[in-house]
PDB file of N, CA and C in Angstrom:
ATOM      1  N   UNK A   1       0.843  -1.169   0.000  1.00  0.00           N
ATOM      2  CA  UNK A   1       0.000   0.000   0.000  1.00  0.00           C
ATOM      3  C   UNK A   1       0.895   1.240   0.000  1.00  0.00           C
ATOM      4  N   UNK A   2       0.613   2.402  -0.902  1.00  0.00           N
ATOM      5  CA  UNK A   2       1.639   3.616  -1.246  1.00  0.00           C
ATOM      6  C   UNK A   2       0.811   4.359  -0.468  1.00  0.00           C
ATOM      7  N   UNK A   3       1.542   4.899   0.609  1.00  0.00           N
ATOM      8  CA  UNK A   3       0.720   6.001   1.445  1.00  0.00           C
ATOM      9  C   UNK A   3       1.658   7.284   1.506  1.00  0.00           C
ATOM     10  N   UNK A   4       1.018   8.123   1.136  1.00  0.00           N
ATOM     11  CA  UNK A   4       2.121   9.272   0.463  1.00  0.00           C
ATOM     12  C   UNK A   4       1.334  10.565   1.314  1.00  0.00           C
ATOM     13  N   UNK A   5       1.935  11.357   1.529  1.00  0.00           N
ATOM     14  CA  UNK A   5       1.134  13.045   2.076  1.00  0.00           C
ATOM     15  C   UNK A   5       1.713  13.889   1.404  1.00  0.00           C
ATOM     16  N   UNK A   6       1.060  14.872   1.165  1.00  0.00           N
ATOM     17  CA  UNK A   6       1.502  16.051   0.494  1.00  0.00           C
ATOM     18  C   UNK A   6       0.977  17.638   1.237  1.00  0.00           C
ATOM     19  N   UNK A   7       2.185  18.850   1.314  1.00  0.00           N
ATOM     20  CA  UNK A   7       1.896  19.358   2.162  1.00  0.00           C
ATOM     21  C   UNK A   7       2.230  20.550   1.577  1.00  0.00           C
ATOM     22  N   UNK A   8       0.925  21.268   1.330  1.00  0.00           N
ATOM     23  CA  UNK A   8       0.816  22.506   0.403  1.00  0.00           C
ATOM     24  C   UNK A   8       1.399  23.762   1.797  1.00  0.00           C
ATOM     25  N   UNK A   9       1.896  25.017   1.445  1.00  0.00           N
ATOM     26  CA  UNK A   9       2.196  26.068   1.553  1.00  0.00           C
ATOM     27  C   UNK A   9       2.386  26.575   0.920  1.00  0.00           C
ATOM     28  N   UNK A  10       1.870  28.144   1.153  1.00  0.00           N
ATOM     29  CA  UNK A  10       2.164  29.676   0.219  1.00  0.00           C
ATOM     30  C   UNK A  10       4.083  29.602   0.345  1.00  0.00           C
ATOM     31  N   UNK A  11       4.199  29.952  -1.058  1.00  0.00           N
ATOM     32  CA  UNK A  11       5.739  30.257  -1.905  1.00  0.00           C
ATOM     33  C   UNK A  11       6.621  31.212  -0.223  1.00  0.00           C
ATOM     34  N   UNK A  12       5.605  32.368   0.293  1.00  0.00           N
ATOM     35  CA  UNK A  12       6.609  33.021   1.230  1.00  0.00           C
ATOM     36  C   UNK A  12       6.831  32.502   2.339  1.00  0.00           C
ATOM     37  N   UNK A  13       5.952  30.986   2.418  1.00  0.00           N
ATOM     38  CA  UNK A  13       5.848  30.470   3.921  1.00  0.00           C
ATOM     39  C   UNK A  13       6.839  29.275   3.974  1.00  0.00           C
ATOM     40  N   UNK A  14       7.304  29.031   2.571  1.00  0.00           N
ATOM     41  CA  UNK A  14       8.283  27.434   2.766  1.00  0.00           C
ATOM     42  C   UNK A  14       9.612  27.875   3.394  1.00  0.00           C
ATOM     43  N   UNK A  15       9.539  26.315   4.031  1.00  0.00           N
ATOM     44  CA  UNK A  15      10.753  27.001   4.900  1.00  0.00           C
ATOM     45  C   UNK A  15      12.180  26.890   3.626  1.00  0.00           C
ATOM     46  N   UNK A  16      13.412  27.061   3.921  1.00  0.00           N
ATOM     47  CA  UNK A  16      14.511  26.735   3.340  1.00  0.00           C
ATOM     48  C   UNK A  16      15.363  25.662   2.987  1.00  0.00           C
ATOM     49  N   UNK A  17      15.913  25.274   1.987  1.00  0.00           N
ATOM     50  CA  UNK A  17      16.402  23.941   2.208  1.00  0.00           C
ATOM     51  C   UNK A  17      18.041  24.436   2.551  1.00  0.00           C
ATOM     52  N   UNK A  18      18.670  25.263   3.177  1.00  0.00           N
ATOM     53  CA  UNK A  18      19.556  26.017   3.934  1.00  0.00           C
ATOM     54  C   UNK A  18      19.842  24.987   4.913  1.00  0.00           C
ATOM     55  N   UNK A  19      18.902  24.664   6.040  1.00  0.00           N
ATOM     56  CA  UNK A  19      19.193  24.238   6.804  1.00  0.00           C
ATOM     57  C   UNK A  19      19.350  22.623   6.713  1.00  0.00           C
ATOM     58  N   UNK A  20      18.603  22.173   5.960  1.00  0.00           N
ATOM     59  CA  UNK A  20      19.006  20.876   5.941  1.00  0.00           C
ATOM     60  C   UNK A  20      20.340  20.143   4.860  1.00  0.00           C
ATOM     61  N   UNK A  21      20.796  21.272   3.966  1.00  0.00           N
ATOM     62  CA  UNK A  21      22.149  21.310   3.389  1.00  0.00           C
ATOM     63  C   UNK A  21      22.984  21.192   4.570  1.00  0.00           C
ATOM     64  N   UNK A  22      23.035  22.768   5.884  1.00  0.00           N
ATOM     65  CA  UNK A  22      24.205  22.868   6.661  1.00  0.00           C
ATOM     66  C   UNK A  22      24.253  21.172   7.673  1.00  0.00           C
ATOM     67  N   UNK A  23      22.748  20.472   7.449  1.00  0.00           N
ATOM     68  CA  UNK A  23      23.006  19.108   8.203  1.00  0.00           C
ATOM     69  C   UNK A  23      23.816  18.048   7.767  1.00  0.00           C
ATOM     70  N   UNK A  24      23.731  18.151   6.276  1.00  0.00           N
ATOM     71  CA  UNK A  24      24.590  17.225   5.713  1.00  0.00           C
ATOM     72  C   UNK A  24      25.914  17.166   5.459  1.00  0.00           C
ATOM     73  N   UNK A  25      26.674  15.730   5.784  1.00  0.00           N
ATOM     74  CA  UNK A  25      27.940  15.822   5.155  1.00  0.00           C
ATOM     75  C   UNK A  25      28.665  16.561   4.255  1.00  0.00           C
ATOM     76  N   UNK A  26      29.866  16.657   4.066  1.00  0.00           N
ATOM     77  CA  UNK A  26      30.233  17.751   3.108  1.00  0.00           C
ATOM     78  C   UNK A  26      30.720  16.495   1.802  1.00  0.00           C
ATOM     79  N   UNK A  27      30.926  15.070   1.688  1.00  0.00           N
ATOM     80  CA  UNK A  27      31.032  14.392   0.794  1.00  0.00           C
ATOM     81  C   UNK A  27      29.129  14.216   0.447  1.00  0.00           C
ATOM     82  N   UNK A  28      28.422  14.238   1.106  1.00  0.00           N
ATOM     83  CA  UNK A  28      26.900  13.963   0.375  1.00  0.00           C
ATOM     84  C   UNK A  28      26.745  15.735  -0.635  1.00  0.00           C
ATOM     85  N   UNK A  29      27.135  16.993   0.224  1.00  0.00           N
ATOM     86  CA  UNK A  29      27.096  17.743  -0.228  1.00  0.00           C
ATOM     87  C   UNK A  29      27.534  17.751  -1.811  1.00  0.00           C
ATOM     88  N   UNK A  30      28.859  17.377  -1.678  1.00  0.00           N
ATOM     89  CA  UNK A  30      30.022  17.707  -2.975  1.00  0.00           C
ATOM     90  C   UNK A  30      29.123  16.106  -4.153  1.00  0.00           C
ATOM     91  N   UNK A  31      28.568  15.075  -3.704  1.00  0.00           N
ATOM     92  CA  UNK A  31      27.997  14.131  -4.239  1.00  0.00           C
ATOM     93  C   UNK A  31      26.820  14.882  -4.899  1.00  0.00           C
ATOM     94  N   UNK A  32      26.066  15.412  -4.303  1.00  0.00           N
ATOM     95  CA  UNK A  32      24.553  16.563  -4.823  1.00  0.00           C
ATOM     96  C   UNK A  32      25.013  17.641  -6.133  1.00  0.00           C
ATOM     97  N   UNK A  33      26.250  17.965  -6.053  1.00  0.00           N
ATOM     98  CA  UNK A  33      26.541  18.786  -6.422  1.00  0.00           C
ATOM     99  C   UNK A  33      27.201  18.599  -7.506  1.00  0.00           C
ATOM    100  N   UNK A  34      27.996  17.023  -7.466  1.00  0.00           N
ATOM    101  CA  UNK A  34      28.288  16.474  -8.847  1.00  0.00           C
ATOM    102  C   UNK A  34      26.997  15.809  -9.543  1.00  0.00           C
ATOM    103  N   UNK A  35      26.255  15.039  -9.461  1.00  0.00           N
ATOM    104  CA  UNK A  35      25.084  14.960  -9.921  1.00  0.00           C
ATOM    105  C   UNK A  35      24.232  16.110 -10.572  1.00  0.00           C
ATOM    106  N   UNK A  36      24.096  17.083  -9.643  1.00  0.00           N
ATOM    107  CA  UNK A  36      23.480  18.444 -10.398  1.00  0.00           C
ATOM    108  C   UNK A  36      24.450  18.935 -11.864  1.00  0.00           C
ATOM    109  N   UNK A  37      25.738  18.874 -11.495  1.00  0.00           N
ATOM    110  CA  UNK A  37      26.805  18.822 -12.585  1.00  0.00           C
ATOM    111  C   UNK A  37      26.184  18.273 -13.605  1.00  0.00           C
ATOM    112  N   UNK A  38      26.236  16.657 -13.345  1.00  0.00           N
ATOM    113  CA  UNK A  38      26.820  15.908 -14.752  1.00  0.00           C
ATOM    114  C   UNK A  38      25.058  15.837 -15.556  1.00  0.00           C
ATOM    115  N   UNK A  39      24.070  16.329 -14.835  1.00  0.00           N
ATOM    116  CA  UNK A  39      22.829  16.454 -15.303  1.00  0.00           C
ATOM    117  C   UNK A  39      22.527  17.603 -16.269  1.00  0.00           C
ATOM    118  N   UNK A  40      22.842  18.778 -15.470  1.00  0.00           N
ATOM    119  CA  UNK A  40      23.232  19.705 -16.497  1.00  0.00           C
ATOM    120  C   UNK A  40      24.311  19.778 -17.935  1.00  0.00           C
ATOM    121  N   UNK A  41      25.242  18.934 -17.392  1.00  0.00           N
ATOM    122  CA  UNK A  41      26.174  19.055 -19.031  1.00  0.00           C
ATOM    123  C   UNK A  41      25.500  18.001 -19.751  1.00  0.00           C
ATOM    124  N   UNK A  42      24.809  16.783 -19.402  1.00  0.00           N
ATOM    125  CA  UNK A  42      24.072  16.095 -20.040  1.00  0.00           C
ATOM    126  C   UNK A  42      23.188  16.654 -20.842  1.00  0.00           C
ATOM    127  N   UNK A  43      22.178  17.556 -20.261  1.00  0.00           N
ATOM    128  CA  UNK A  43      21.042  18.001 -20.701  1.00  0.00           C
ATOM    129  C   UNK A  43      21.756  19.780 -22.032  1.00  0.00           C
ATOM    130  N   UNK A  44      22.619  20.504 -21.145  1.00  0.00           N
ATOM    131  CA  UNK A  44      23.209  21.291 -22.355  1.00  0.00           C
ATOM    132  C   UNK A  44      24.119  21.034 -23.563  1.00  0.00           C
ATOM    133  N   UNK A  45      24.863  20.074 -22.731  1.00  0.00           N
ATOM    134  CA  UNK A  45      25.918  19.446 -23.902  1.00  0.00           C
ATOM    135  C   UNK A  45      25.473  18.224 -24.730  1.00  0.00           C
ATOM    136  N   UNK A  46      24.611  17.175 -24.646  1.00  0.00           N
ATOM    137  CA  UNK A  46      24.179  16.354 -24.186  1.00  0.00           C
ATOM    138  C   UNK A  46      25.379  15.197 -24.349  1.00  0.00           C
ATOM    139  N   UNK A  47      26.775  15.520 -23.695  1.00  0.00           N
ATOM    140  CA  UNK A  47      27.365  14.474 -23.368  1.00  0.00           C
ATOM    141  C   UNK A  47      28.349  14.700 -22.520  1.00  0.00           C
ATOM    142  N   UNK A  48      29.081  13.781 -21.629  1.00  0.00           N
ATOM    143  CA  UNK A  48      29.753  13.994 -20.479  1.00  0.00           C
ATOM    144  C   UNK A  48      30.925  15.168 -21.515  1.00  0.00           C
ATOM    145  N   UNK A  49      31.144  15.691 -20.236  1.00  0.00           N
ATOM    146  CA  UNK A  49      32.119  17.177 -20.672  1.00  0.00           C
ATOM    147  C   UNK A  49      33.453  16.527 -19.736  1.00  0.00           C
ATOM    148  N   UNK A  50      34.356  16.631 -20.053  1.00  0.00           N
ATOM    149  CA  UNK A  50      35.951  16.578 -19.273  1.00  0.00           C
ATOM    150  C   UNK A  50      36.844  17.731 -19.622  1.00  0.00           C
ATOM    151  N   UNK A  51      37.788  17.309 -19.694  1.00  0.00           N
ATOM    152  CA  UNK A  51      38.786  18.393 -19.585  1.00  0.00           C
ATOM    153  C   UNK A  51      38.891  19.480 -20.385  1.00  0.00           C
ATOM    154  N   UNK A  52      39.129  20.319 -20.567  1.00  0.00           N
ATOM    155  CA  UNK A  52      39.058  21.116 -21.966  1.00  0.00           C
ATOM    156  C   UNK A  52      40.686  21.414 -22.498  1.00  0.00           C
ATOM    157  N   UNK A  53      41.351  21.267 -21.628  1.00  0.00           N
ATOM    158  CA  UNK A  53      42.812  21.219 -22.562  1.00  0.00           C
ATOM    159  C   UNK A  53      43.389  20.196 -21.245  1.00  0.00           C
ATOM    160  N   UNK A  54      44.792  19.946 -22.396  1.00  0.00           N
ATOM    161  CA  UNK A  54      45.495  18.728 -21.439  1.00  0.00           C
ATOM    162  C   UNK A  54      46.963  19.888 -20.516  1.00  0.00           C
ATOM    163  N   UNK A  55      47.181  19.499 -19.848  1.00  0.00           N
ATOM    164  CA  UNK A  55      48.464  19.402 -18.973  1.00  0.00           C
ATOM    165  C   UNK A  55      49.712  18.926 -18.737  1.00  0.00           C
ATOM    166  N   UNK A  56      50.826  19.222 -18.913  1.00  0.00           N
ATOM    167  CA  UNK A  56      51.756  18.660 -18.499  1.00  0.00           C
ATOM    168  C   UNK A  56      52.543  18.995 -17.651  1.00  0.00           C
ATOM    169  N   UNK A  57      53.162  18.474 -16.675  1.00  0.00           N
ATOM    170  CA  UNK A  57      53.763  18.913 -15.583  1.00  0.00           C
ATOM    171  C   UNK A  57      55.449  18.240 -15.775  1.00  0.00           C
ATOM    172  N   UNK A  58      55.981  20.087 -16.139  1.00  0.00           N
ATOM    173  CA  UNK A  58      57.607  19.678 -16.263  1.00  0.00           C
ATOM    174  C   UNK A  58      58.782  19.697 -15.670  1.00  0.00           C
ATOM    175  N   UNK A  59      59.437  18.741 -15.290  1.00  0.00           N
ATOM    176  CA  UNK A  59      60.503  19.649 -14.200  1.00  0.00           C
ATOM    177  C   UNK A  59      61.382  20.471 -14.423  1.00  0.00           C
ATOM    178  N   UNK A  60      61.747  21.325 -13.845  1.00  0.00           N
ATOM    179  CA  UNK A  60      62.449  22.345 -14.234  1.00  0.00           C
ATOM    180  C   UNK A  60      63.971  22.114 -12.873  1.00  0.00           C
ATOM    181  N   UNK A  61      65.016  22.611 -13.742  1.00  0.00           N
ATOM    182  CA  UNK A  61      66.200  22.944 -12.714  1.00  0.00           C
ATOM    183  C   UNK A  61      67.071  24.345 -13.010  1.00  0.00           C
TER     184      UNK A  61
END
């Protein structure tokens, strides 16, 4: 049995989702935040995005 509630409020009365971010981990955080990422370059790019130029690291003396 799906027993679900739903809980209407006016737009100026919802509370924030502020506070239940500052509850969470900062790896669930940075996890939310890659997801929101790779959804968006999905949906604008529509394919994973990486690096945009390469690197090399030289030693110098």
């Amino acid at each position: 049995m799906n027993k679900t509630s739903v809980l209407k409020v006016k737009l100026k009365e919802a509370r924030s989702d502020f506070s239940y971010w500052q509850n969470q981990s900062y790896e669930a955080r940075l996890e939310a935040l890659e997801q929101i990422r790779n959804e968006y370059t999905g949906w604008k790019y529509d394919h994973q995005q990486g690096f945009q130029r390469v690197y090399r690291v030289i030693k110098k003396k």
